[in-house]
Structure formats: C-alpha cells, structure tokens
PDB file of N, CA and C in Angstrom:
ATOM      1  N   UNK A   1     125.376 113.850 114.955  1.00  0.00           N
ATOM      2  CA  UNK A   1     124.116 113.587 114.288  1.00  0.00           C
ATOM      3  C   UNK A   1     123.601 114.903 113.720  1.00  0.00           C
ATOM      4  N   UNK A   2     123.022 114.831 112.324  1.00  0.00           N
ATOM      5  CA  UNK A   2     122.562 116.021 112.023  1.00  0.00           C
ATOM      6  C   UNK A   2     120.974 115.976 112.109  1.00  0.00           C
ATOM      7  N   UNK A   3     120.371 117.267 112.352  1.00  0.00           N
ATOM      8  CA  UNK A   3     119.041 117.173 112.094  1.00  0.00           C
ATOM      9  C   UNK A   3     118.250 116.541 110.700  1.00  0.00           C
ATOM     10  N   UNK A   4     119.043 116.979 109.871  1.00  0.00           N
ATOM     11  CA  UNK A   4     118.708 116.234 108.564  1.00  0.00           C
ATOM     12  C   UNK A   4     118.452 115.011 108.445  1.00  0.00           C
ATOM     13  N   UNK A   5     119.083 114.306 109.217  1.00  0.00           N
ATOM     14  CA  UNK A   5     118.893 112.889 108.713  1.00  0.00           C
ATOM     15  C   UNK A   5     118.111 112.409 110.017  1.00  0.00           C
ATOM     16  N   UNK A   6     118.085 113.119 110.986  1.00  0.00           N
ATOM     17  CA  UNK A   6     116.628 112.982 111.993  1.00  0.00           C
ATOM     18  C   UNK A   6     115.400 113.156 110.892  1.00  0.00           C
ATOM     19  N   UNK A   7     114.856 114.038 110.610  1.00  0.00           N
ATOM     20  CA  UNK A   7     114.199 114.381 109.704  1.00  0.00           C
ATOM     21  C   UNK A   7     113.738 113.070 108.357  1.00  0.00           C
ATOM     22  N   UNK A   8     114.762 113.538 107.825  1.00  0.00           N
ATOM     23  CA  UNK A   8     114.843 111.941 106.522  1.00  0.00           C
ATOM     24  C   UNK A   8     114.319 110.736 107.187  1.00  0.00           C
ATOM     25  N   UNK A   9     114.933 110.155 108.555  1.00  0.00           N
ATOM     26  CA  UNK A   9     115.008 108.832 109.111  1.00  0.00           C
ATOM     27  C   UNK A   9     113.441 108.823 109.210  1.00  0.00           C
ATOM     28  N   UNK A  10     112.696 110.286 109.800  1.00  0.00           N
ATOM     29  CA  UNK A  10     111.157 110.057 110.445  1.00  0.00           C
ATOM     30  C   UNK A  10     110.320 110.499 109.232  1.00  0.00           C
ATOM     31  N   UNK A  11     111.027 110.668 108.182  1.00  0.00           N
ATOM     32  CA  UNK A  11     110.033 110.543 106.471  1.00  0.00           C
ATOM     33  C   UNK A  11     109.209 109.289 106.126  1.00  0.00           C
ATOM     34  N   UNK A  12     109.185 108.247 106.682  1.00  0.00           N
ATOM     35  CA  UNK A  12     108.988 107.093 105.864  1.00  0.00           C
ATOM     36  C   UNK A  12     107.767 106.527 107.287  1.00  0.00           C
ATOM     37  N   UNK A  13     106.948 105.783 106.325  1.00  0.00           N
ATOM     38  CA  UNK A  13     105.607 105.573 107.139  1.00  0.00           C
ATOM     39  C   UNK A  13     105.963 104.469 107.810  1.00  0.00           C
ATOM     40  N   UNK A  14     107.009 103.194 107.224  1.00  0.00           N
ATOM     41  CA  UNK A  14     107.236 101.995 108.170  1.00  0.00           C
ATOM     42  C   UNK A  14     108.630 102.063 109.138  1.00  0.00           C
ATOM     43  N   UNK A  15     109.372 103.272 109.328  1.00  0.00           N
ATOM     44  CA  UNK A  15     110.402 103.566 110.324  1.00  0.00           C
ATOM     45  C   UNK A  15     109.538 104.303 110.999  1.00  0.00           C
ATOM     46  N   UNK A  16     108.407 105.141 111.203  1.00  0.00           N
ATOM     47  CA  UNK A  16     107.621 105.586 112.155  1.00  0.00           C
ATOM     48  C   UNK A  16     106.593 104.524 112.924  1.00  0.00           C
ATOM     49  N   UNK A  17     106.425 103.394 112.135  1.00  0.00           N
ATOM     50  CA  UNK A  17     105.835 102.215 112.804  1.00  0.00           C
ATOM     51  C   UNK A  17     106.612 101.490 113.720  1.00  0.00           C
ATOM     52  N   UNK A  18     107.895 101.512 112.863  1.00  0.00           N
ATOM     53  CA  UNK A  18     108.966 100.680 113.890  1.00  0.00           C
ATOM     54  C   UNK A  18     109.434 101.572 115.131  1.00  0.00           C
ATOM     55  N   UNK A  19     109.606 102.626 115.403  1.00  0.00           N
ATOM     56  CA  UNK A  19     109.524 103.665 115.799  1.00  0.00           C
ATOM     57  C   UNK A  19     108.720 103.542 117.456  1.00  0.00           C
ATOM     58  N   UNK A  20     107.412 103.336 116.775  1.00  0.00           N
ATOM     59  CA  UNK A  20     106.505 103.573 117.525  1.00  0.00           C
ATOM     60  C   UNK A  20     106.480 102.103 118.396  1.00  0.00           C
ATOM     61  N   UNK A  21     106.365 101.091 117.969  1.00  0.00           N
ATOM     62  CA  UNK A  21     106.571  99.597 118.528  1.00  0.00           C
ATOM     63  C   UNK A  21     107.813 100.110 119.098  1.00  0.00           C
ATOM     64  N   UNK A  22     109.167 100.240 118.960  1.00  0.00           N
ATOM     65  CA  UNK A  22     110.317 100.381 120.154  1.00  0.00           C
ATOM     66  C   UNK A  22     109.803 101.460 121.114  1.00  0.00           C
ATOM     67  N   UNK A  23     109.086 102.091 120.937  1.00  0.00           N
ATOM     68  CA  UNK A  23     108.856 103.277 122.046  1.00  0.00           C
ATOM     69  C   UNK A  23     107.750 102.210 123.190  1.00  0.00           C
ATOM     70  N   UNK A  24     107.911 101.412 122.755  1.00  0.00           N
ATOM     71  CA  UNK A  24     106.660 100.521 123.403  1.00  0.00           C
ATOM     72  C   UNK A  24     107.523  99.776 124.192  1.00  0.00           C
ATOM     73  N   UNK A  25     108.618  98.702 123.599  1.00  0.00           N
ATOM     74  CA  UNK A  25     109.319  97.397 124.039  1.00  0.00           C
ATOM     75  C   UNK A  25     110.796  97.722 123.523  1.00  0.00           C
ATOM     76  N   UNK A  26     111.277  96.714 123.859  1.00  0.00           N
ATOM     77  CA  UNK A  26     113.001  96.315 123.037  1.00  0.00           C
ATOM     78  C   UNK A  26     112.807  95.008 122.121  1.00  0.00           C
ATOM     79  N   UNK A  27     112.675  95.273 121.042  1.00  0.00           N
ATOM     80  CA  UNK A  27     112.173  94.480 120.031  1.00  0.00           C
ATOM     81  C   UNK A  27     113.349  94.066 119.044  1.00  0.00           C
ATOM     82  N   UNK A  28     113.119  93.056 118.608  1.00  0.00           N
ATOM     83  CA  UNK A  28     114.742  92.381 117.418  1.00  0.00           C
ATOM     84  C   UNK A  28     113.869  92.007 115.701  1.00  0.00           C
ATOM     85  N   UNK A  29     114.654  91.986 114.856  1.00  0.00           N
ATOM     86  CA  UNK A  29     114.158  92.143 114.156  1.00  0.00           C
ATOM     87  C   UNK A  29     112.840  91.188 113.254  1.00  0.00           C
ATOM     88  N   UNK A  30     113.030  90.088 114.297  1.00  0.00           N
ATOM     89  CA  UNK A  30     112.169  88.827 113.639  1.00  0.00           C
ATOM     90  C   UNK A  30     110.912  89.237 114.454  1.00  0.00           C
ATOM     91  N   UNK A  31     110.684  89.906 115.627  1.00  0.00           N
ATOM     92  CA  UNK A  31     109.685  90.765 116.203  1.00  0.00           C
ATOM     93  C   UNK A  31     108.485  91.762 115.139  1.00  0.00           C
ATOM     94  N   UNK A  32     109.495  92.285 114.746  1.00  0.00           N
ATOM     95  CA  UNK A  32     109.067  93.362 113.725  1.00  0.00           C
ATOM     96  C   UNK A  32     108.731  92.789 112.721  1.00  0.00           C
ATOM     97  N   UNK A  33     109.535  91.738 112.048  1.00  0.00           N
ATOM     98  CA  UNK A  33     109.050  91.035 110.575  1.00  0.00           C
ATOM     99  C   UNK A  33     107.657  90.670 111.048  1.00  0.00           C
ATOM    100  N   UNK A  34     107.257  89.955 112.208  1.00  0.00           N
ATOM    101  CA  UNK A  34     106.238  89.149 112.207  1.00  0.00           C
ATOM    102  C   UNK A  34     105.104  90.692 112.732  1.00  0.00           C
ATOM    103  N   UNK A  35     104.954  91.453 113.438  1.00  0.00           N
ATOM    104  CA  UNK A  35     104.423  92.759 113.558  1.00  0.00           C
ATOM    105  C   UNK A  35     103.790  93.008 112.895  1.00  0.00           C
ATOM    106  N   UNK A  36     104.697  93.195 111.412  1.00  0.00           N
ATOM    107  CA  UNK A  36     104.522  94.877 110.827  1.00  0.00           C
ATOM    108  C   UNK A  36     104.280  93.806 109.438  1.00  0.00           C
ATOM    109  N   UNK A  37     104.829  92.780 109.444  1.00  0.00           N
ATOM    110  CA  UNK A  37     104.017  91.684 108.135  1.00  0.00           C
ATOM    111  C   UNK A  37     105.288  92.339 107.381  1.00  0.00           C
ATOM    112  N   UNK A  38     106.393  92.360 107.863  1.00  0.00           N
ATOM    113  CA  UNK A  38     107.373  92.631 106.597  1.00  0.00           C
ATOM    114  C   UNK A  38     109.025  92.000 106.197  1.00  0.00           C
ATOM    115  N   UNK A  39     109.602  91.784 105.541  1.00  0.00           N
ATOM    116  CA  UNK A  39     110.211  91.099 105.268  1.00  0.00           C
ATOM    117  C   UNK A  39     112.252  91.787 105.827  1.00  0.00           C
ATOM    118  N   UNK A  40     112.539  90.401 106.297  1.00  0.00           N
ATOM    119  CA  UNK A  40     113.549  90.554 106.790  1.00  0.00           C
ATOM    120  C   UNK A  40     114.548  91.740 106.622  1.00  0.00           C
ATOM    121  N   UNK A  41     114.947  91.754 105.096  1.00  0.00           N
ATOM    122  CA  UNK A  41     115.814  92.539 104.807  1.00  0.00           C
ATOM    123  C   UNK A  41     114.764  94.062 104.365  1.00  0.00           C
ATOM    124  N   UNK A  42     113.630  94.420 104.724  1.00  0.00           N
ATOM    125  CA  UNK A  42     113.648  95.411 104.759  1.00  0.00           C
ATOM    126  C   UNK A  42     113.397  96.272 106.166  1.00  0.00           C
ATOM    127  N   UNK A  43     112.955  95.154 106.913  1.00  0.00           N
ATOM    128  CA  UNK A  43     113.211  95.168 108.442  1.00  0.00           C
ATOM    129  C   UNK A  43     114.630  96.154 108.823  1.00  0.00           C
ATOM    130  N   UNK A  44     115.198  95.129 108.104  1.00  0.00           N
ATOM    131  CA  UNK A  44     117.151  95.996 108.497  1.00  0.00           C
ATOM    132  C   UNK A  44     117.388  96.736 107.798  1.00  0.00           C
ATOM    133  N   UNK A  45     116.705  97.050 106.849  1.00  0.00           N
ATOM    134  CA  UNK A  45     117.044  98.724 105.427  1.00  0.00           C
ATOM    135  C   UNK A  45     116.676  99.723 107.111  1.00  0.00           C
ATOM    136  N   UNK A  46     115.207  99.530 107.293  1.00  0.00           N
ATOM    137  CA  UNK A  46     114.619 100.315 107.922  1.00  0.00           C
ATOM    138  C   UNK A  46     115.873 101.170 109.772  1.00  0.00           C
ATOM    139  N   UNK A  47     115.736  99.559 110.175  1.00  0.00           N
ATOM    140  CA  UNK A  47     116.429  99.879 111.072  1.00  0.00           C
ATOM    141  C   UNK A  47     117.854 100.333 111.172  1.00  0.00           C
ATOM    142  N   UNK A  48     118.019  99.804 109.938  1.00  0.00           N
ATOM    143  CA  UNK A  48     119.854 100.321 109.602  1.00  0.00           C
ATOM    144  C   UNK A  48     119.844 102.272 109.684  1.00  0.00           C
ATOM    145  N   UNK A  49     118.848 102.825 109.032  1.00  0.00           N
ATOM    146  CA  UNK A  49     118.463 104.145 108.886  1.00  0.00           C
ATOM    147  C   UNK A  49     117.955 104.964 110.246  1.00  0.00           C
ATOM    148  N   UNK A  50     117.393 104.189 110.878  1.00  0.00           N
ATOM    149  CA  UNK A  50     117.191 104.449 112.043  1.00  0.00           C
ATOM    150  C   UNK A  50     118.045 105.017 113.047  1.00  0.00           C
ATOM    151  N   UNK A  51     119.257 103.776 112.556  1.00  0.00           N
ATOM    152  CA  UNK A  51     120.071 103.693 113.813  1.00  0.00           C
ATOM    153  C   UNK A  51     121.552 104.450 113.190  1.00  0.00           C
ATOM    154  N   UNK A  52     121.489 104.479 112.157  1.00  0.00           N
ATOM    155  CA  UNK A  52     122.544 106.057 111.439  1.00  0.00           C
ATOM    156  C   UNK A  52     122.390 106.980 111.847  1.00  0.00           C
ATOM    157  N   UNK A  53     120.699 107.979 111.547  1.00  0.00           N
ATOM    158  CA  UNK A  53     120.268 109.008 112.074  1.00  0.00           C
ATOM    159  C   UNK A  53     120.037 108.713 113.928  1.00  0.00           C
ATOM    160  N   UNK A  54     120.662 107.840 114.668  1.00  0.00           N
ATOM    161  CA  UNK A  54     120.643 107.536 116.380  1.00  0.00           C
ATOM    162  C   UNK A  54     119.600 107.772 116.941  1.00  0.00           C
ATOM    163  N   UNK A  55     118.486 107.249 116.111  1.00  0.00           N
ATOM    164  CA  UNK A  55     117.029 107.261 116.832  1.00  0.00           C
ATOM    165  C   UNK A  55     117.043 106.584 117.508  1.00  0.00           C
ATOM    166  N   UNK A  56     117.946 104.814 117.160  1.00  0.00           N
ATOM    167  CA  UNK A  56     117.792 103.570 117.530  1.00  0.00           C
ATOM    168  C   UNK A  56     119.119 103.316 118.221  1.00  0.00           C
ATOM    169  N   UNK A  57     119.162 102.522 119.187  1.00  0.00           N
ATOM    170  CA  UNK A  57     120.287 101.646 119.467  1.00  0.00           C
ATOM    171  C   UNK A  57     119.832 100.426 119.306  1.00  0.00           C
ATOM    172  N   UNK A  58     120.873  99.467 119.102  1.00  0.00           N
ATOM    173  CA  UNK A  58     120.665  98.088 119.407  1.00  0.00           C
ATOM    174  C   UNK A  58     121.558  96.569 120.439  1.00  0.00           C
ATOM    175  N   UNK A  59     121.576  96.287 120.950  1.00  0.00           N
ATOM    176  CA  UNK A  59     121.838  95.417 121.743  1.00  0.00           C
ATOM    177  C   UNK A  59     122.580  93.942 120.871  1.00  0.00           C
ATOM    178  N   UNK A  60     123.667  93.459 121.197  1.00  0.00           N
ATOM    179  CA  UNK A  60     123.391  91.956 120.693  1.00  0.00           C
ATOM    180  C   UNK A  60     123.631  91.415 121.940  1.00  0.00           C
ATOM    181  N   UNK A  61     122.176  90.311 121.250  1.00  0.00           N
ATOM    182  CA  UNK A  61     122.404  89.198 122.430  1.00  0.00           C
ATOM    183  C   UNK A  61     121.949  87.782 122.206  1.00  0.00           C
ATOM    184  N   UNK A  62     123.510  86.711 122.004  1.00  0.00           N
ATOM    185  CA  UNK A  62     123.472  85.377 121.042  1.00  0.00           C
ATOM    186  C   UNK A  62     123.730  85.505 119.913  1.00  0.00           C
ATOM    187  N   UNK A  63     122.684  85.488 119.332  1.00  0.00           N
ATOM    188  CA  UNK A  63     122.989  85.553 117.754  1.00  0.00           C
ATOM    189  C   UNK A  63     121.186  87.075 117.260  1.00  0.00           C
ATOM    190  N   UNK A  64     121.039  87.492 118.593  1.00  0.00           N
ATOM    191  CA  UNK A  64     119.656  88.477 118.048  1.00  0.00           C
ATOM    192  C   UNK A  64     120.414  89.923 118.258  1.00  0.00           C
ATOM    193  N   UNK A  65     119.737  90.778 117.723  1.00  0.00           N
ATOM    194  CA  UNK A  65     120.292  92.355 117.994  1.00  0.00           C
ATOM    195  C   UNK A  65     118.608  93.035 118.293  1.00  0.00           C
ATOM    196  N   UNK A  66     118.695  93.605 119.700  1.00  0.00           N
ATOM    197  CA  UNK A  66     117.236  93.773 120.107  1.00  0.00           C
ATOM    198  C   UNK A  66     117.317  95.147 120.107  1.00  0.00           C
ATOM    199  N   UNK A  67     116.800  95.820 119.638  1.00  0.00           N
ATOM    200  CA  UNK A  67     116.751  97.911 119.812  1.00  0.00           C
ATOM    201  C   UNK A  67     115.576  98.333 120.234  1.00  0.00           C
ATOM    202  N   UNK A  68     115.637  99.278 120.500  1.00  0.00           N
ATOM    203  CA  UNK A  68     115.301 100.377 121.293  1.00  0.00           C
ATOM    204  C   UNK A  68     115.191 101.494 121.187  1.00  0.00           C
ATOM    205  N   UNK A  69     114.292 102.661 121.418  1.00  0.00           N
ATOM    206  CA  UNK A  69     114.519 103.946 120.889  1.00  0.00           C
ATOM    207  C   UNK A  69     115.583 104.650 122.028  1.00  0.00           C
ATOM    208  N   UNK A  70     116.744 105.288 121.216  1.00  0.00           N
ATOM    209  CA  UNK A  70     117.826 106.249 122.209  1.00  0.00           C
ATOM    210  C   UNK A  70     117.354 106.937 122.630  1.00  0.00           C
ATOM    211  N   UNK A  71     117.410 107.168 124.390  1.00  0.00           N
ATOM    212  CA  UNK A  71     116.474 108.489 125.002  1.00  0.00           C
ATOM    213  C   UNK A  71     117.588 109.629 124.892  1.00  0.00           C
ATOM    214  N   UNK A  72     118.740 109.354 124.290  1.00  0.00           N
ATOM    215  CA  UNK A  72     119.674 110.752 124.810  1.00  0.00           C
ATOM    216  C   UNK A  72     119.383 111.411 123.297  1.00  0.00           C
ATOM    217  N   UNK A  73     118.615 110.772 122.142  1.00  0.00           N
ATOM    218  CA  UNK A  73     118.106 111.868 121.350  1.00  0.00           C
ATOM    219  C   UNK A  73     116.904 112.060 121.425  1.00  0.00           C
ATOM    220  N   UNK A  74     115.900 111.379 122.192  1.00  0.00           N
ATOM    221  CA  UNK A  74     114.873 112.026 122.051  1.00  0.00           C
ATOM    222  C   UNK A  74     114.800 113.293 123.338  1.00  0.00           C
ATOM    223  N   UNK A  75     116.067 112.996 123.707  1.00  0.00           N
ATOM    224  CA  UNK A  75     116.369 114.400 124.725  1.00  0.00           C
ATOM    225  C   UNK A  75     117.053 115.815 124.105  1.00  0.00           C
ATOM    226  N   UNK A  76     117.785 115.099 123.185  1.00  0.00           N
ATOM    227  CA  UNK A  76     118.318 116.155 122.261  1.00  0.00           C
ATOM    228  C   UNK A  76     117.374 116.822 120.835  1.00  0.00           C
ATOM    229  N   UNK A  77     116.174 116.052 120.875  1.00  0.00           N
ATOM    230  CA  UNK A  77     115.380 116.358 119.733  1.00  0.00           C
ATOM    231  C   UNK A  77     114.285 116.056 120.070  1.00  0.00           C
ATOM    232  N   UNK A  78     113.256 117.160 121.435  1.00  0.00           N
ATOM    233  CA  UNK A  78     112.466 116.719 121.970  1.00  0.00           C
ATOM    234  C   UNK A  78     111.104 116.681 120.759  1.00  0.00           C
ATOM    235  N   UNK A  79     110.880 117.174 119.705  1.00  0.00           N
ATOM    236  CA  UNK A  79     110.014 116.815 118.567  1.00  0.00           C
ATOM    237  C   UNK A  79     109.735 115.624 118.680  1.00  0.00           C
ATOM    238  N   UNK A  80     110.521 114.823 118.278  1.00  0.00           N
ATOM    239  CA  UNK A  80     110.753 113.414 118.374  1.00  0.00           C
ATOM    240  C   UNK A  80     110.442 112.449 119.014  1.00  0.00           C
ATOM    241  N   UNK A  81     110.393 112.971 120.507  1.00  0.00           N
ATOM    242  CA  UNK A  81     109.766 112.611 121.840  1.00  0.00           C
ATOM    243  C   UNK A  81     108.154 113.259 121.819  1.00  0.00           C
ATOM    244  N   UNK A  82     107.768 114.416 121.254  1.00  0.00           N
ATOM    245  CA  UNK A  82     106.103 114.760 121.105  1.00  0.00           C
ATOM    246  C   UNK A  82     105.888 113.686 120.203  1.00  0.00           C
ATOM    247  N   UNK A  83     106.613 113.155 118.751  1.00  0.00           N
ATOM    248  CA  UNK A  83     105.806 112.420 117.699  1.00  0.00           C
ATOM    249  C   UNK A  83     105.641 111.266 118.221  1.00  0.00           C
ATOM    250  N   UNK A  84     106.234 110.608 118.689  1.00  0.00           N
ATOM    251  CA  UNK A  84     106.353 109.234 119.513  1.00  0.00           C
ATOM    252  C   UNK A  84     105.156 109.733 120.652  1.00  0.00           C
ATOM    253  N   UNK A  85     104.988 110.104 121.299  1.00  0.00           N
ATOM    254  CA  UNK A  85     104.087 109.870 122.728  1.00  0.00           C
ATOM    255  C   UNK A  85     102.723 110.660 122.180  1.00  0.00           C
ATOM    256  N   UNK A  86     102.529 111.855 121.326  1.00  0.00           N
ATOM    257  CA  UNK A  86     101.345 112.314 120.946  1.00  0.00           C
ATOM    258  C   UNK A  86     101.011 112.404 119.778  1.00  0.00           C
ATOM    259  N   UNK A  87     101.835 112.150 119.165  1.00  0.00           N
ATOM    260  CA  UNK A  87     101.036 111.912 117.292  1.00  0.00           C
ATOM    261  C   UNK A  87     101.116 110.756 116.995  1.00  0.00           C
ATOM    262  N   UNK A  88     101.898 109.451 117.412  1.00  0.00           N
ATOM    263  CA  UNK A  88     101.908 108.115 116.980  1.00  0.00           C
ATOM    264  C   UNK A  88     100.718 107.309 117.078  1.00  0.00           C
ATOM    265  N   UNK A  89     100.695 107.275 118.913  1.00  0.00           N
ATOM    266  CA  UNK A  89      99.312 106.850 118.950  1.00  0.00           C
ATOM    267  C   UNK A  89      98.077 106.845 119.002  1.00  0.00           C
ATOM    268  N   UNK A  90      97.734 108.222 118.081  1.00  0.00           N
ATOM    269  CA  UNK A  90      96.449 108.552 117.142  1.00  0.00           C
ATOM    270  C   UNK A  90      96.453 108.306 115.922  1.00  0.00           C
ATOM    271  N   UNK A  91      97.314 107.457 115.658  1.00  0.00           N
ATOM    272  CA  UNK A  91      97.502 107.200 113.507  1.00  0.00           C
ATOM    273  C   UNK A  91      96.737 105.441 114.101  1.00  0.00           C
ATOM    274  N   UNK A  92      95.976 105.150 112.784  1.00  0.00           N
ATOM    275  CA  UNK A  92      95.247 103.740 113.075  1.00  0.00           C
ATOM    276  C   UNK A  92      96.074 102.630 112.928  1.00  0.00           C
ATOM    277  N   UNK A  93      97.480 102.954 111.947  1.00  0.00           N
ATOM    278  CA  UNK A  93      97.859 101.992 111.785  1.00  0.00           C
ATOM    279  C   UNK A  93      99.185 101.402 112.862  1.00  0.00           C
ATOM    280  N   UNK A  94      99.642 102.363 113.463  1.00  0.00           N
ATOM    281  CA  UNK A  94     100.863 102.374 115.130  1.00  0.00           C
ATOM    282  C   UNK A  94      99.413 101.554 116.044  1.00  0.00           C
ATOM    283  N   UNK A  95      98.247 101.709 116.092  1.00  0.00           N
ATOM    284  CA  UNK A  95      97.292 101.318 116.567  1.00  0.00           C
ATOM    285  C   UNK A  95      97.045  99.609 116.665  1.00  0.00           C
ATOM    286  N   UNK A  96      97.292  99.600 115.124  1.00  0.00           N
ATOM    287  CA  UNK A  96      96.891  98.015 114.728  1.00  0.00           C
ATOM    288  C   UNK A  96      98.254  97.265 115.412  1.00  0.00           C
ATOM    289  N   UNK A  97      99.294  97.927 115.097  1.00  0.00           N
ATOM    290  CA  UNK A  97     100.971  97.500 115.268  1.00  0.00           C
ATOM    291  C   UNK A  97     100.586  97.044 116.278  1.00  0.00           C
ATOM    292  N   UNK A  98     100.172  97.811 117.514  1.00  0.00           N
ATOM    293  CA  UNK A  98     100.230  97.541 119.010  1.00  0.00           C
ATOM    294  C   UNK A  98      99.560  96.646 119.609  1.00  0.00           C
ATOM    295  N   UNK A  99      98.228  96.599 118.642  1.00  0.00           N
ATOM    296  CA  UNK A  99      97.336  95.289 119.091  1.00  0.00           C
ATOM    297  C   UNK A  99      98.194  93.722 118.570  1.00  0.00           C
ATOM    298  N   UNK A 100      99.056  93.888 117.277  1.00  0.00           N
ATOM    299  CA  UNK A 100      99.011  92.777 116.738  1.00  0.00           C
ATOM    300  C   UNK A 100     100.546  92.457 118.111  1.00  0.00           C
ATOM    301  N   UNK A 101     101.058  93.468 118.147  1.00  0.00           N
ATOM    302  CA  UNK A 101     102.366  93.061 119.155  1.00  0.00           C
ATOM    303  C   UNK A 101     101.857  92.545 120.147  1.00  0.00           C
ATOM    304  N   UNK A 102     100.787  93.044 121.147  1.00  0.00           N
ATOM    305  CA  UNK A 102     100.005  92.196 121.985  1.00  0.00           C
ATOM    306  C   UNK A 102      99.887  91.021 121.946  1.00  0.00           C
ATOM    307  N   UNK A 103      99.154  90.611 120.752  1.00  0.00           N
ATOM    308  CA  UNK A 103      99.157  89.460 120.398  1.00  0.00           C
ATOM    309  C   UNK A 103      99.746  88.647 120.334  1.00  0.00           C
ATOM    310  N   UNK A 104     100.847  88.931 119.804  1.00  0.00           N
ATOM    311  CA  UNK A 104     102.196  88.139 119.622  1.00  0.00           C
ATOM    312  C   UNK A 104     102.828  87.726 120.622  1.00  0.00           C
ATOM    313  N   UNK A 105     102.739  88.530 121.553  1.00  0.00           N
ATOM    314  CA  UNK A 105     102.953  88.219 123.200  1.00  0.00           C
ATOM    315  C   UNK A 105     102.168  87.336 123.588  1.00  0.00           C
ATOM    316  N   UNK A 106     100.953  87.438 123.794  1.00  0.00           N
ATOM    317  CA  UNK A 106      99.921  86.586 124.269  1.00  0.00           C
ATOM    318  C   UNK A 106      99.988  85.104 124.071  1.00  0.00           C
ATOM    319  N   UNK A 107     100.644  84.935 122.561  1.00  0.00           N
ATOM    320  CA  UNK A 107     100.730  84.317 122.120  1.00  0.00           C
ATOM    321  C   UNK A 107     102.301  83.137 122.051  1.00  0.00           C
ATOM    322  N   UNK A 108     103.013  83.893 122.918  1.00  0.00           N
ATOM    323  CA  UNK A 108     104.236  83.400 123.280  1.00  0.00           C
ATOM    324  C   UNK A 108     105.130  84.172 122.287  1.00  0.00           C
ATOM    325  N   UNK A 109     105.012  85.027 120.886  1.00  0.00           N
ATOM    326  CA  UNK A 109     106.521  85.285 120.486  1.00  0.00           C
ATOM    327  C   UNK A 109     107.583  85.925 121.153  1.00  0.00           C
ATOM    328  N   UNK A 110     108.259  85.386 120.188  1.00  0.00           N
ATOM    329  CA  UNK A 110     109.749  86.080 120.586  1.00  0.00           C
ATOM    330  C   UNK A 110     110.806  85.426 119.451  1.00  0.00           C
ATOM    331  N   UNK A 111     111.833  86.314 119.575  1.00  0.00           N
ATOM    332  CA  UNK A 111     112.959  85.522 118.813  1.00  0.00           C
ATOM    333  C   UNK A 111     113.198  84.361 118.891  1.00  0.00           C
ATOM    334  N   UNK A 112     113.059  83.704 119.739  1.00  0.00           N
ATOM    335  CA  UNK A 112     113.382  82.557 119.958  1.00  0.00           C
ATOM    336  C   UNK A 112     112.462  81.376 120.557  1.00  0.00           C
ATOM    337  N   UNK A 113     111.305  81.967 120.275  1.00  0.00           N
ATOM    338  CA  UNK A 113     110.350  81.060 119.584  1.00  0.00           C
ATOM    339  C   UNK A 113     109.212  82.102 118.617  1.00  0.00           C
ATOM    340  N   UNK A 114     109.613  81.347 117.156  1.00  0.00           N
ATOM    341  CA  UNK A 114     108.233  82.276 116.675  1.00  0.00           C
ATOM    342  C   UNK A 114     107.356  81.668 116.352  1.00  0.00           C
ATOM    343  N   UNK A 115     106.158  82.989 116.506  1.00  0.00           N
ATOM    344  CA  UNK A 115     104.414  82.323 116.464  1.00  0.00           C
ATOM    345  C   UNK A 115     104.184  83.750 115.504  1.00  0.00           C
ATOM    346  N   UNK A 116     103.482  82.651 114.643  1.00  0.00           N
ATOM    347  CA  UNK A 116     102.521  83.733 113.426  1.00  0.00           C
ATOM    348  C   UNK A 116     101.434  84.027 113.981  1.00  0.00           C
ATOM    349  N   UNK A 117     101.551  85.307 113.733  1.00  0.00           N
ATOM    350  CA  UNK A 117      99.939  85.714 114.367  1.00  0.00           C
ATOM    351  C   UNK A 117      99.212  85.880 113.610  1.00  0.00           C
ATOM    352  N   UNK A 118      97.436  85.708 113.559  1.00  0.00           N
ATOM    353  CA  UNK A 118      96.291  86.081 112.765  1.00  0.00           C
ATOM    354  C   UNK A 118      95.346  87.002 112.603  1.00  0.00           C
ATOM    355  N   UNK A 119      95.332  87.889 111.797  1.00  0.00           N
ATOM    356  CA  UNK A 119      94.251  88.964 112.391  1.00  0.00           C
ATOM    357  C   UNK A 119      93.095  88.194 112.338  1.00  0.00           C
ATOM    358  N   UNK A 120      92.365  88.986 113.466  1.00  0.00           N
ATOM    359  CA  UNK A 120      91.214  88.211 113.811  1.00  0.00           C
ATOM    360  C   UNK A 120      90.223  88.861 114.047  1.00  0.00           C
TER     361      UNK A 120
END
C-alpha cells in the first residue's frame, strides 16, 4: 500500500463519511445507500477506492459483502486512526450519518430487510 493512495482514498467528503459510519459498525452496501441517501453504484465507486488504498476490508456473506475499517492500517497509518476518532466526529455531517444510522437500526434495517428512513 502506498501512502498516496491513503491520502487520495481520504480526499473525498463521501469516503470520509463512509469511513466514519464503518469506524462505528460493519456495514454492507445497501446500509450505506440508505445512510448517506446515495446511490448504489456510487456506494461501490466509493468503497471499491477504499478498499484498494486497504482502509476497508470486506466480508461476503450470502449474497451481501459487509466492511469494515482495517485496523492493521490504521495501525500502520496512525493519522488515519486520529481522523476517524478526533476529527470525524466534530464535522456536522459524520454527525447527521450517525443519527440517521441510529435510526435505521431503531427502525429494524439491515440488508435483509430494508426500511427507509425519514428525517425528522
């Protein structure tokens, strides 16, 4: 892995959202679509980049692929591990992410059953 594309991967405002939600849970991608209000295939642009630069791993399980943030780079790139635990969750919008993921819980989602959530 190069630093570079650590770097590049944590450029973009909705891979630092997604980011910040896996530092939370092990989340799949119909999780995140319904989250972050965004659409499938850019869900997987995002996470595909993620998981090049090995921020991310992912799991399959059935027919879902659930990820996670890799702790053996945020061990190898402890930055990474400060932006996640002390700069994420002071931005308003990793903020909103977390309430609406709440929600979504509360609310029963999951892959395999989904519930639209409402801001409210």
């Amino acid at each position: 892995m190069n630093i570079v594309e650590v770097v590049k991967a944590l450029g973009d405002a909705t891979r630092l959202r997604i980011l910040n939600l896996l530092n939370k849970e092990t989340l799949c991608v119909c999780d995140l679509e319904e989250v972050l209000k965004i659409s499938q295939s850019n869900a997987s642009r995002h996470l595909t980049k993620l998981r090049h630069a090995r921020l991310i791993t992912g799991e399959k399980q059935a027919q879902w692929v659930y990820y996670r943030v890799d702790e053996a780079s945020l061990e190898r790139y402890p930055f990474v591990r400060e932006l996640l635990d002390g700069e994420l969750p002071k931005e308003l919008a990793c903020q909103k992410d977390e309430v609406r993921l709440k929600k979504y819980r509360e609310q029963g989602g999951s892959c395999e059953q989904t519930v639209r959530i409402t801001d409210e």
